[in-house]
Each structure stands twice: as structure tokens, then as C-alpha cells.
Protein backbone atom coordinates (compact mmCIF):
# COMPACT_ATOMS: atom_id res chain seq x y z
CA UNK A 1 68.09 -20.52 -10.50
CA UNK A 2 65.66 -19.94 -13.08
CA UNK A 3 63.80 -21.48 -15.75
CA UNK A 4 66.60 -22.51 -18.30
CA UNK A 5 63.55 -20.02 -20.68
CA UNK A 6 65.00 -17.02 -19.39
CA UNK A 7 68.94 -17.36 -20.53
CA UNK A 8 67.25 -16.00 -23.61
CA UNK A 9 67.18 -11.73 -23.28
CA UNK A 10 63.82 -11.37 -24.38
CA UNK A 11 62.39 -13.85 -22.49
CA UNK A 12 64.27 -12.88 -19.36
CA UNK A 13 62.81 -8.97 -19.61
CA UNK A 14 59.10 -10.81 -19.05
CA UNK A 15 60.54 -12.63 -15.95
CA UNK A 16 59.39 -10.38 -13.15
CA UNK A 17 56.41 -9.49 -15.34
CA UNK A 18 55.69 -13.20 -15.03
CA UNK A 19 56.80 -13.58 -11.41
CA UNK A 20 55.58 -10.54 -9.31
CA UNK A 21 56.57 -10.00 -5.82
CA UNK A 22 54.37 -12.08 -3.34
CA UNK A 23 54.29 -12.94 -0.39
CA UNK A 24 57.11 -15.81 -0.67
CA UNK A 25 59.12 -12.88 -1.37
CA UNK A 26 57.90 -11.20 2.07
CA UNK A 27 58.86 -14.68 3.45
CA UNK A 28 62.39 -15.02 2.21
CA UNK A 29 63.09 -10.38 2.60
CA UNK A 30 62.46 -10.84 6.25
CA UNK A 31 64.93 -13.92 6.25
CA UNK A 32 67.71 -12.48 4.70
CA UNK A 33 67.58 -9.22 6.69
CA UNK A 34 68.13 -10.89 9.80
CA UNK A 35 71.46 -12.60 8.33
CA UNK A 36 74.51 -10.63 8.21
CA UNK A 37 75.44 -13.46 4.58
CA UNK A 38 73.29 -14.51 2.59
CA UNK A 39 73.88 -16.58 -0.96
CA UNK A 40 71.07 -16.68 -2.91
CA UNK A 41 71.19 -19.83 -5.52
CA UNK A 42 69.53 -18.98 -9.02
CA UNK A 43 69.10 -15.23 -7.71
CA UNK A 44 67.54 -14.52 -11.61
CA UNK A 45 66.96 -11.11 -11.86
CA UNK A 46 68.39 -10.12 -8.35
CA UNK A 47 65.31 -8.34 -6.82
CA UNK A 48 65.35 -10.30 -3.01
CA UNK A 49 68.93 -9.13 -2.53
CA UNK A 50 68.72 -5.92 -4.46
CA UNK A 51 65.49 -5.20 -2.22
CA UNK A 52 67.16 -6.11 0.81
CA UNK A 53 69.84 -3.55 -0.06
CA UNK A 54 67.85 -0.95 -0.46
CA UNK A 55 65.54 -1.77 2.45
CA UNK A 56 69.02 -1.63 4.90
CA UNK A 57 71.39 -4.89 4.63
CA UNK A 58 74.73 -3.95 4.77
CA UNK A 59 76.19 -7.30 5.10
CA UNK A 60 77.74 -9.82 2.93
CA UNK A 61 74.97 -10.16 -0.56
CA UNK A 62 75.74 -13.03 -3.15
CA UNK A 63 73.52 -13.79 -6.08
CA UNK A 64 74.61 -16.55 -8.28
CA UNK A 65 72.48 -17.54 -11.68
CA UNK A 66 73.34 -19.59 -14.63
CA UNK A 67 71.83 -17.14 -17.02
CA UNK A 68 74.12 -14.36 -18.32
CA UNK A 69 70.61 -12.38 -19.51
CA UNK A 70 69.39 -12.79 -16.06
CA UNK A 71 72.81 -11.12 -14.01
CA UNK A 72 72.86 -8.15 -16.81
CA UNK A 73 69.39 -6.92 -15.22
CA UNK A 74 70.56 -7.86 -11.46
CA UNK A 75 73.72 -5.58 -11.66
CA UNK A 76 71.65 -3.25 -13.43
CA UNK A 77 69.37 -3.14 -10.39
CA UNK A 78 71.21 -3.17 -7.56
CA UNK A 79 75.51 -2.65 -7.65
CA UNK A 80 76.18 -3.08 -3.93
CA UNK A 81 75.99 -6.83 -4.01
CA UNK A 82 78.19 -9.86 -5.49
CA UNK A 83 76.76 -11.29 -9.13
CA UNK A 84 77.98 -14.42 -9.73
CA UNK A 85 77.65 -15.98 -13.64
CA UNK A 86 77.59 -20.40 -12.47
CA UNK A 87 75.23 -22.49 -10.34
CA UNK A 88 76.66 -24.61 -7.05
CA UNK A 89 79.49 -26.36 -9.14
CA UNK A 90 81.13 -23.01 -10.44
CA UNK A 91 82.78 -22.10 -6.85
CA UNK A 92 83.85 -23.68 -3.81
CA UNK A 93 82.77 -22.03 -0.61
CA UNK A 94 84.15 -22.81 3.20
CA UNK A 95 81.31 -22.16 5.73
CA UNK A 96 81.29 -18.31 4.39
CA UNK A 97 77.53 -17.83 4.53
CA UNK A 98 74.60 -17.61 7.70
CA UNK A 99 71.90 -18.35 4.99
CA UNK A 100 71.27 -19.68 1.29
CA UNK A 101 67.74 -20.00 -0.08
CA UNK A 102 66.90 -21.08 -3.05
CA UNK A 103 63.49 -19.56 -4.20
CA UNK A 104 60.97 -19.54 -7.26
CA UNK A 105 60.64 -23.48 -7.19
CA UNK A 106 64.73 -23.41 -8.17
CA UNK A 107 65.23 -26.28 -6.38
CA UNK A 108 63.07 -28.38 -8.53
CA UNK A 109 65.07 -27.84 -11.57
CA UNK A 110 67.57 -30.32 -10.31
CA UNK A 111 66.68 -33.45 -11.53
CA UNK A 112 69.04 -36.36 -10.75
CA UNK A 113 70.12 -37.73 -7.73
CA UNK A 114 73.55 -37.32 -8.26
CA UNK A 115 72.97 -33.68 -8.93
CA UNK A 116 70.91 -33.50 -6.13
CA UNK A 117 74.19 -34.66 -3.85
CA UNK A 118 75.99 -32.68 -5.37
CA UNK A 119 73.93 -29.50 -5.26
CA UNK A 120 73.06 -30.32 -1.55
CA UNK A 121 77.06 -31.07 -0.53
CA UNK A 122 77.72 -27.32 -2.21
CA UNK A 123 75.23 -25.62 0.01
CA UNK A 124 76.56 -27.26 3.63
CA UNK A 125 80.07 -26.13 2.32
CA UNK A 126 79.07 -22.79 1.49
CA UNK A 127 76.94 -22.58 5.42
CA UNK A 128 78.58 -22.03 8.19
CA UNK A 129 78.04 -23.62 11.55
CA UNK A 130 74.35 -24.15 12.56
CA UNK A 131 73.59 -22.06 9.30
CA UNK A 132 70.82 -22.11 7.39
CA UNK A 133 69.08 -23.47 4.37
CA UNK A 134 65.71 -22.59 3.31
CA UNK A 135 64.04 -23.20 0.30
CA UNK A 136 60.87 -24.51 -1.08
CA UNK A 137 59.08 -27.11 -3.67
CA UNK A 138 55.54 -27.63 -4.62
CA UNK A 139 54.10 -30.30 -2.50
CA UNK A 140 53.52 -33.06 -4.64
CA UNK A 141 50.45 -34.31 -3.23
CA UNK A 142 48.71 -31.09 -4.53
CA UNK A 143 49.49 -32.22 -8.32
CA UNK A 144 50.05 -28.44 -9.41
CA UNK A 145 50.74 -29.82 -13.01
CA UNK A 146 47.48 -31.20 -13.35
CA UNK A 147 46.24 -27.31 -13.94
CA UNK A 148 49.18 -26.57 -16.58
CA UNK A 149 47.44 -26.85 -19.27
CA UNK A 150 46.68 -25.15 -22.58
CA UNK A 151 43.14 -23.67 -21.56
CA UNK A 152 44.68 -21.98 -19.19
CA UNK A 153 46.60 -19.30 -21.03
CA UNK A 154 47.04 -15.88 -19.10
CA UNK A 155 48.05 -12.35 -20.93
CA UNK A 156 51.26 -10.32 -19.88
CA UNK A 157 52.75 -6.86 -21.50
CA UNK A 158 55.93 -6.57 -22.04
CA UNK A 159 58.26 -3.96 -20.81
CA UNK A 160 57.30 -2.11 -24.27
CA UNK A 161 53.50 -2.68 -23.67
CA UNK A 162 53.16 -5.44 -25.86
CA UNK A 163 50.67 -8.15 -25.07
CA UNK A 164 52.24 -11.60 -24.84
CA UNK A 165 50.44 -14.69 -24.47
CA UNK A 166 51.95 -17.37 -22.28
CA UNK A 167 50.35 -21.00 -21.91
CA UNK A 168 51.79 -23.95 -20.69
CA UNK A 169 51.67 -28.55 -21.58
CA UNK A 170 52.58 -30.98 -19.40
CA UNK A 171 53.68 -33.92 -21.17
CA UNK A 172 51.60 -37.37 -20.41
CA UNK A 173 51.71 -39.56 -18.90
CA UNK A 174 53.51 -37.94 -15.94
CA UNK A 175 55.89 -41.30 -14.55
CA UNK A 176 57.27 -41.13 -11.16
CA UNK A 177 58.47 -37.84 -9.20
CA UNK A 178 59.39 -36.05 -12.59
CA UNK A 179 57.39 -33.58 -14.81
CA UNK A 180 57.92 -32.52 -18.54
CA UNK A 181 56.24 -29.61 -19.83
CA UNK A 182 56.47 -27.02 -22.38
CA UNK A 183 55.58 -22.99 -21.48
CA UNK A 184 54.76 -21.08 -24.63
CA UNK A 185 55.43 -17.48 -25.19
CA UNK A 186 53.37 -15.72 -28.14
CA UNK A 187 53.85 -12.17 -29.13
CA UNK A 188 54.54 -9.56 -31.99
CA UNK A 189 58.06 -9.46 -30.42
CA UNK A 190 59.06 -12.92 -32.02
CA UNK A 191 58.32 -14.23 -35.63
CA UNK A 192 56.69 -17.18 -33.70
CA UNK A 193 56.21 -18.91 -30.82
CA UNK A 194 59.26 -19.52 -28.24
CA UNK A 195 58.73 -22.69 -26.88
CA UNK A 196 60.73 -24.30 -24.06
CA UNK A 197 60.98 -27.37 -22.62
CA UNK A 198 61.38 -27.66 -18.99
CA UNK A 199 61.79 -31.35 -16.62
CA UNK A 200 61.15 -30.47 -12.72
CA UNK A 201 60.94 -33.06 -9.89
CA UNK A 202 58.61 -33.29 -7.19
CA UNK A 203 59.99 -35.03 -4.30
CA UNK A 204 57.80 -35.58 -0.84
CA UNK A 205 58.20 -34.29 2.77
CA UNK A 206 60.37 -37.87 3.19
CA UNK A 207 62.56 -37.52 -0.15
CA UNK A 208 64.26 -34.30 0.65
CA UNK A 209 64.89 -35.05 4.38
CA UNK A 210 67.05 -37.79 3.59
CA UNK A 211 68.91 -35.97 0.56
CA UNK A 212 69.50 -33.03 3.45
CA UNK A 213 69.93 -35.66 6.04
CA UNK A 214 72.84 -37.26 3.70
CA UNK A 215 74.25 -33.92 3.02
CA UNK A 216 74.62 -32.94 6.85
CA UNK A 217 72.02 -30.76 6.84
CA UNK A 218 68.59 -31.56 8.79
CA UNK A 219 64.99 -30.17 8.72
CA UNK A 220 64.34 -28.12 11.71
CA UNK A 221 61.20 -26.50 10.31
CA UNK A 222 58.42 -27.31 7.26
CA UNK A 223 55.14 -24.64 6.42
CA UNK A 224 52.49 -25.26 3.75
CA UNK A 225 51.93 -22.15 2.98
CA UNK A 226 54.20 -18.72 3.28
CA UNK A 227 51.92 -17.74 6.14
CA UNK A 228 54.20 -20.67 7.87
CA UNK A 229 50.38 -22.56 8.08
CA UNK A 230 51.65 -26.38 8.59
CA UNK A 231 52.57 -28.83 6.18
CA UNK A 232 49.38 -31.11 4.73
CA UNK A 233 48.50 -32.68 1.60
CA UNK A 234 46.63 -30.62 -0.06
CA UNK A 235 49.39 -27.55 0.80
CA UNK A 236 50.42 -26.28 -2.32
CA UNK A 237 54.47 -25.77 -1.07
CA UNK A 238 56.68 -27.35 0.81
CA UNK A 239 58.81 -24.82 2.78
CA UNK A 240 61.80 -26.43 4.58
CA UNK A 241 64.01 -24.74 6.40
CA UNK A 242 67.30 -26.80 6.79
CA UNK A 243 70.36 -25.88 9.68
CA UNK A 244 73.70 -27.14 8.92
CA UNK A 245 75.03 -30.10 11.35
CA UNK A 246 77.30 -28.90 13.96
């Protein structure tokens, strides 16, 4: 699941311009080659399982995404592996999968508890048993948003060589667990600015155990870092890896 920004074709051409392959992509890659099933929730663009194609899998490869824009470059990418247009309420699974992950902060984007439940109840169904969850959040304690800030604007090209300018606002004051910002994109490819308006929630160590807990799935492993370094305050992620309850 990506940034709701991206449903938008133009916008979704930048996204791995934006988001280049790191090492939480080297985290997740070696994950899913060791599973014979893998659903990946928000897949975006498709490049995990479209890499782990072409680096070998030959099992079962789902990608689901809410984006239409996003799917059109995933099947254009990679063939050999299931594109699905929805998010978790769009199909009902029956223990069909060894691992989902969620990646690129996806998880975040869901906001309310209830869709939270949901969301979480979707993913158990979909594991089978003593499968595997594993996804990650930015650790709140590290107050990432507090650097999101107009100063800070960074310059891309697009796929034509176009400079675009991207910045991003948080909206204050920040209340509770949940953050409101706006990322700008500026560039001779629009008449103006595209702005867009995101909400993500940052839930502690303790918040998402007992949403997984309630969901019958529980925490058999947290990092801090994608190095797998262990989970502090000042980490910047929160990587949980979740097994589903026998």
C-alpha cells in the first residue's frame, strides 16, 4: 500500500524515483525467497516480488495495491506473478500464504482502530499455520515528522529527465499517535503544484502487540534498524515480525 499520492499516473512514474531500493528491500528479498507464498499488501509498483522472480522464486507471488496507476507498472515489470487491484477487504483468503509483509511504512496508512482489526483479522486469514507477518513502522519515539518540513526540499528527475521538486508540511500541532502532512510535487510536468494530503499513525512497541495479540497473531521478533540492530528509542523503525497462532 502506497501513498494514496501515487493513484495519480504521473505521480506514480516518480514513485521508485522517490523510493530507491535500500536495504529494507534487502531485508524483506531475502524473506520472501525463503517462502514458497508470499502476499505482499500495498505491493505499489511490484519491484520486491518482481525482483524475487527474477532472482529465482518460483512459488506462489501475490501483489495487491489500491492504486490502478501503481499495478499498470507492476504487470508491466514482472508477468509471472498475481496483481491484485483492492487492499485486505477486496478478497477473502483461507490460510493460503507462508508470509505477508507489508513494506514502505504501508502499515501506517491505516488509521482507525476498527480498520486496524480489520486489516489485522485479513492478514491471520490469509497466513497459514505458524505463518508469518512482517512489516514495519517508524518508531515513534524518534519523531521522524519533526524533520518534514518545508526547508527540507530534495530534487528528483523524472523518468523524462525533468527536475521535480518535492517538499513536505506536517500539520501542527501534532495530537496523539496521528500525523497530518502535506508532500508537494513541483515541476514543468504540471501547471502547478500537486499537493496531497496524507494522515499516518504512529503506534509504540506496546500498541501493535496488542492489535496483533487480538488478531491471533504474536510478536516473535522486533529490530531497530534493517541490520536487525535491537529495538530502542531513538531507532528510527520498528520491524516486527509477527507468526500466526497455532
Amino acid at each position: 500500500m502506497v501513498d494514496r499520492a501515487f493513484a495519480d499516473p504521473s505521480l506514480a512514474a516518480l514513485y521508485d524515483v522517490l523510493n530507491c531500493w535500500g536495504p529494507g528491500d534487502d531485508f524483506y528479498l531475502k524473506l520472501v525467497m525463503s517462502a514458497s507464498s508470499v502476499l505482499d499488501v500495498g505491493c505499489g509498483t511490484g519491484r520486491l516480488l518482481a525482483r524475487a522472480r527474477s532472482d529465482g522464486h518460483r512459488g506462489r507471488l501475490m501483489g495487491l495495491d489500491p492504486a490502478a496507476a501503481m499495478l499498470v507498472r507492476a504487470r508491466d515489470a514482472e508477468r509471472d506473478v498475481e496483481w491484485v487491484l483492492g487492499d485486505l477487504r477486496s478478497r477473502a483468503w483461507d490460510g493460503e500464504f507462508d508470509l505477508v509483509v507489508m513494506t514502505g511504512h504501508a502499515f501506517q496508512e491505516i488509521v482507525a482502530d476498527e480498520e486496524i482489526r480489520a486489516a489485522l483479522r485479513s492478514v491471520r486469514a490469509a497466513l497459514g499455520s505458524g505463518g508469518r507477518f512482517v512489516f514495519e513502522t517508524r518508531n515513534p519515539s524518534a519523531r521522524a515528522w519533526e524533520r518534514w518540513t518545508p526547508q527540507r526540499r530534495y530534487e528528483i528527475s523524472d523518468p523524462d529527465g525533468t527536475a521535480v521538486q518535492v517538499w513536505h508540511e506536517v500539520e501542527l500541532p501534532v495530537r496523539g499517535d496521528r500525523v497530518t502532512f502535506t508532500e508537494t510535487y513541483e515541476g514543468a510536468r504540471w501547471t502547478g503544484p500537486q499537493v496531497c494530503r496524507s494522515t499516518l499513525r504512529f503506534l509504540t512497541p506496546d500498541a501493535l502487540a496488542r492489535f496483533l495479540t487480538e488478531a491471533g497473531l504474536t510478536v516473535v521478533e522486533q529490530y531497530g534498524d534493517w541490520g536487525r540492530g535491537p529495538l530502542a528509542p531513538a531507532s528510527p523503525e520498528i520491524v516486527t515480525v509477527a507468526r500466526a497462532a497455532y
